[in-house]
Every structure is written in structure tokens, then in C-alpha cells.
PDB file of N, CA and C in Angstrom:
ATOM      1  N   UNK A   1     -23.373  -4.066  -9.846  1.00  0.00           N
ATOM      2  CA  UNK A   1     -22.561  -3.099 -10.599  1.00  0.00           C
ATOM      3  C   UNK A   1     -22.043  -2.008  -9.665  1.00  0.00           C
ATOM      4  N   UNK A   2     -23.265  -1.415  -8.751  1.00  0.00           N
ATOM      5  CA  UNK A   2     -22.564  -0.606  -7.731  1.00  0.00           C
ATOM      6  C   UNK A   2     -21.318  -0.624  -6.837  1.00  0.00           C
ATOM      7  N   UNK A   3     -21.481  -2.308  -6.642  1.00  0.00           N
ATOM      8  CA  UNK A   3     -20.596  -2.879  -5.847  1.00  0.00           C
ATOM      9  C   UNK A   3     -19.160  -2.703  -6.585  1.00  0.00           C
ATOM     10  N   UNK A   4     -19.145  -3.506  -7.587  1.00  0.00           N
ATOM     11  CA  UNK A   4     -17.882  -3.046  -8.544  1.00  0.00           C
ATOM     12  C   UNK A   4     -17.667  -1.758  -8.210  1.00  0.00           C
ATOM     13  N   UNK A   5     -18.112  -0.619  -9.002  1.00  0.00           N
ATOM     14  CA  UNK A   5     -17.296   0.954  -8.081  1.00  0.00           C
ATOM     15  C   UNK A   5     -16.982   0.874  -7.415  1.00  0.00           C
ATOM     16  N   UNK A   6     -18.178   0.530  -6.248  1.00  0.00           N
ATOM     17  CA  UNK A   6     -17.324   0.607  -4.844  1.00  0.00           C
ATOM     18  C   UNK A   6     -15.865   0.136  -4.333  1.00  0.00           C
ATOM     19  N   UNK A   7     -15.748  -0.920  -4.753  1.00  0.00           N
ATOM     20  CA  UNK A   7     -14.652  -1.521  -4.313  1.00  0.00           C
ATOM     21  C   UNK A   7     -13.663  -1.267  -5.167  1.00  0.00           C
ATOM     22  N   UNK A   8     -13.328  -0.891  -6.357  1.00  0.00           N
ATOM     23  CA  UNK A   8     -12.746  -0.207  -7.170  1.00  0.00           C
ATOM     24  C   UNK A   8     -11.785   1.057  -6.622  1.00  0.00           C
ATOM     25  N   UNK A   9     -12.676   1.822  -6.318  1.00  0.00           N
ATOM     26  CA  UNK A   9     -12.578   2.939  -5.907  1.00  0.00           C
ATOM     27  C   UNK A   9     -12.195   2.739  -4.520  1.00  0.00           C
ATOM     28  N   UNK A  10     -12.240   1.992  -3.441  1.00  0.00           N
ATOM     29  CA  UNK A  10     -11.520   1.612  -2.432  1.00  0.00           C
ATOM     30  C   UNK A  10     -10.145   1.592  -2.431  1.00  0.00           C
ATOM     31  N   UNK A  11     -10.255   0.547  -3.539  1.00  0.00           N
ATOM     32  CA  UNK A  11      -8.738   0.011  -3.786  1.00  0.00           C
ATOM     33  C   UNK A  11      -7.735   0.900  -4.016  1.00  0.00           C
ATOM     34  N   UNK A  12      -8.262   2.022  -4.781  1.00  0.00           N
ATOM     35  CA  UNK A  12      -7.398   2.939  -5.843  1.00  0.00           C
ATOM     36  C   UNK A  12      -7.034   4.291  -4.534  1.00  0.00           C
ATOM     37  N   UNK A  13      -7.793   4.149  -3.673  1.00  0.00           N
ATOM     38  CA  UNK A  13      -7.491   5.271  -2.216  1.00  0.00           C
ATOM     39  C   UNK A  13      -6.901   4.434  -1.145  1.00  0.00           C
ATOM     40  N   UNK A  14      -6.969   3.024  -1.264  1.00  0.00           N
ATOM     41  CA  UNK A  14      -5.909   2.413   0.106  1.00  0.00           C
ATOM     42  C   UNK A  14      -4.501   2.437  -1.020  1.00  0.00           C
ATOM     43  N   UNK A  15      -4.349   1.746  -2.365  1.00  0.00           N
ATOM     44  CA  UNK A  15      -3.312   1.993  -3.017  1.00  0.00           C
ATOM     45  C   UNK A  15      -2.627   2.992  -2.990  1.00  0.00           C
ATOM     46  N   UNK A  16      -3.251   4.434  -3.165  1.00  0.00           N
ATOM     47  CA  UNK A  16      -2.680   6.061  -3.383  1.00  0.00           C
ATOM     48  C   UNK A  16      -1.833   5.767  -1.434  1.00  0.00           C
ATOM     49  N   UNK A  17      -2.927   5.505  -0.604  1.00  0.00           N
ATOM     50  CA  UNK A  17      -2.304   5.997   0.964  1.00  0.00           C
ATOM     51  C   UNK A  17      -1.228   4.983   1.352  1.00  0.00           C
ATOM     52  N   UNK A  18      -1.074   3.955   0.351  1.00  0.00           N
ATOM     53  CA  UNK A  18      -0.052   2.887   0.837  1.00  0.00           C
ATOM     54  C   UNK A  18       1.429   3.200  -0.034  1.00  0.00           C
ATOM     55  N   UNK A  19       1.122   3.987  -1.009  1.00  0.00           N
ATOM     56  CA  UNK A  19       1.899   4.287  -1.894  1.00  0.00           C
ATOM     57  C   UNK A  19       2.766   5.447  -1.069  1.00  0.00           C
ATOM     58  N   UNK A  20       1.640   6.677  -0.706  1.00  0.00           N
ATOM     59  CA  UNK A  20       2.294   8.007  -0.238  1.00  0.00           C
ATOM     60  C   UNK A  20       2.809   7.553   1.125  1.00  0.00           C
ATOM     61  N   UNK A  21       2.714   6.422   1.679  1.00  0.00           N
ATOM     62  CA  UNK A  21       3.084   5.816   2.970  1.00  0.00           C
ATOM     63  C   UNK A  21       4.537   5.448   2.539  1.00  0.00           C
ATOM     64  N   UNK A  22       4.692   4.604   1.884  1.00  0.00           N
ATOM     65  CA  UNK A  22       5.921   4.456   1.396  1.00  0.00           C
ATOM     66  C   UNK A  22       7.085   4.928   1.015  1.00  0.00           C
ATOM     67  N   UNK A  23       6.621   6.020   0.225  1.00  0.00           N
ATOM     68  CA  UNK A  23       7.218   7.260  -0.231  1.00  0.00           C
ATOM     69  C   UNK A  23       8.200   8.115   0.616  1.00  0.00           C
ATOM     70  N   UNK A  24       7.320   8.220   1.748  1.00  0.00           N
ATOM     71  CA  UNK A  24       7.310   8.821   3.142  1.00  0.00           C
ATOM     72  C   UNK A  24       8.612   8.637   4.032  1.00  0.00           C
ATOM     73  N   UNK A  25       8.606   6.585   3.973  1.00  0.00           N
ATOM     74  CA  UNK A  25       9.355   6.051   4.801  1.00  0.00           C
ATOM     75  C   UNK A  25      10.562   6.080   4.121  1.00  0.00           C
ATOM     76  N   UNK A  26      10.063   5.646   2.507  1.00  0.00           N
ATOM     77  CA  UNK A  26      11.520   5.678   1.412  1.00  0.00           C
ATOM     78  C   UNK A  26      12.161   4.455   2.248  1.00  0.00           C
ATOM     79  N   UNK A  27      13.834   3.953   2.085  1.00  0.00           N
ATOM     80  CA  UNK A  27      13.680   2.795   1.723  1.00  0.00           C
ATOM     81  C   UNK A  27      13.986   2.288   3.072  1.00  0.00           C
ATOM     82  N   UNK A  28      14.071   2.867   4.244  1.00  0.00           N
ATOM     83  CA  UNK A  28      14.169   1.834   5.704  1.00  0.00           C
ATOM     84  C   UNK A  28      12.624   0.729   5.331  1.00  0.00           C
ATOM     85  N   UNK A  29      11.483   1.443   4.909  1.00  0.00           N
ATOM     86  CA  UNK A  29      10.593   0.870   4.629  1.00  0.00           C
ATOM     87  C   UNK A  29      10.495  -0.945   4.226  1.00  0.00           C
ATOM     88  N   UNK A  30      11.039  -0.334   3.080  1.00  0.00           N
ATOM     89  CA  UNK A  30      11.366  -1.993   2.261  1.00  0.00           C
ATOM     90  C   UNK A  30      12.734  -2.349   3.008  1.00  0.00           C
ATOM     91  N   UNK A  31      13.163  -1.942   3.744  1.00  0.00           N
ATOM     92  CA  UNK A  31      14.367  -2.787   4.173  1.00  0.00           C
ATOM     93  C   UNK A  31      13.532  -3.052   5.286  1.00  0.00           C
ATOM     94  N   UNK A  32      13.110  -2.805   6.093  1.00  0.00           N
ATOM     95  CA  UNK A  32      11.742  -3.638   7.423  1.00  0.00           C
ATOM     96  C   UNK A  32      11.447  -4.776   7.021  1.00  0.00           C
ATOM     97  N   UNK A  33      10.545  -4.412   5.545  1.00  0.00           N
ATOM     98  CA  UNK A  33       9.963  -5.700   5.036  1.00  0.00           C
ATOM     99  C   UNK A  33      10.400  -7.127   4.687  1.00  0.00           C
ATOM    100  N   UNK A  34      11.467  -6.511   3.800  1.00  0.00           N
ATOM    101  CA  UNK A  34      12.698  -7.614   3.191  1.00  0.00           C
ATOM    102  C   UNK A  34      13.218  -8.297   4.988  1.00  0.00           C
ATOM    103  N   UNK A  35      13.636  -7.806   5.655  1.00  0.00           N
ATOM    104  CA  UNK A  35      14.249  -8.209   7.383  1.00  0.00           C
ATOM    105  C   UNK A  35      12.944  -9.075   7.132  1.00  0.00           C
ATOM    106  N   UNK A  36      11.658  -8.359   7.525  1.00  0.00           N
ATOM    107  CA  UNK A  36      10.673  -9.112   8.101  1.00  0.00           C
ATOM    108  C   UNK A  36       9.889 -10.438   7.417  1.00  0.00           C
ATOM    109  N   UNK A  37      10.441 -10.814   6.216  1.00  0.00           N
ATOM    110  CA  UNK A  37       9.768 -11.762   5.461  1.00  0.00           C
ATOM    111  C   UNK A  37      11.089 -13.152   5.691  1.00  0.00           C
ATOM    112  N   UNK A  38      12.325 -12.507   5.913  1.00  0.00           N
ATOM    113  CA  UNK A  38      13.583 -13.424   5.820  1.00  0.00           C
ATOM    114  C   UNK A  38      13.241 -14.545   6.810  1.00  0.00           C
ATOM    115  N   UNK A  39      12.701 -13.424   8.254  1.00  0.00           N
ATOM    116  CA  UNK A  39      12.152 -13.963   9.542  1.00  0.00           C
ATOM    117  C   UNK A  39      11.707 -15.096   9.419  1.00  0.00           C
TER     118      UNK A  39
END
């Protein structure tokens, strides 16, 4: 059960820093990605 939190709560603080990462870059970001998946 602990484990559940734990990793829960991981998720929800790499999500928030991948989110405000994004945010950040705004959209050269997803235009990297979109380039880099075409690859």
C-alpha cells in the first residue's frame, strides 16, 4: 500500500516538472518532438 503512494506521488511531481517544462519551452517544444518522431 505504501508503495502505491509512493509512486503515485512520484508521478504527480515528474508530471507537474514535465508540464512546467513545457510550458517554459511553449511550442518550439512540440515542434522538436513532432521533427523528432517524423525522423
Amino acid at each position: 500500500m505504501f508503495n502505491a503512494i509512493l509512486w503515485l506521488v512520484i508521478g504527480v511531481i515528474t508530471f507537474n516538472l514535465t508540464d512546467k517544462y513545457v510550458k517554459k519551452n511553449g511550442t518550439l517544444a512540440q515542434y522538436e518532438k513532432i521533427n523528432y518522431y517524423q525522423r
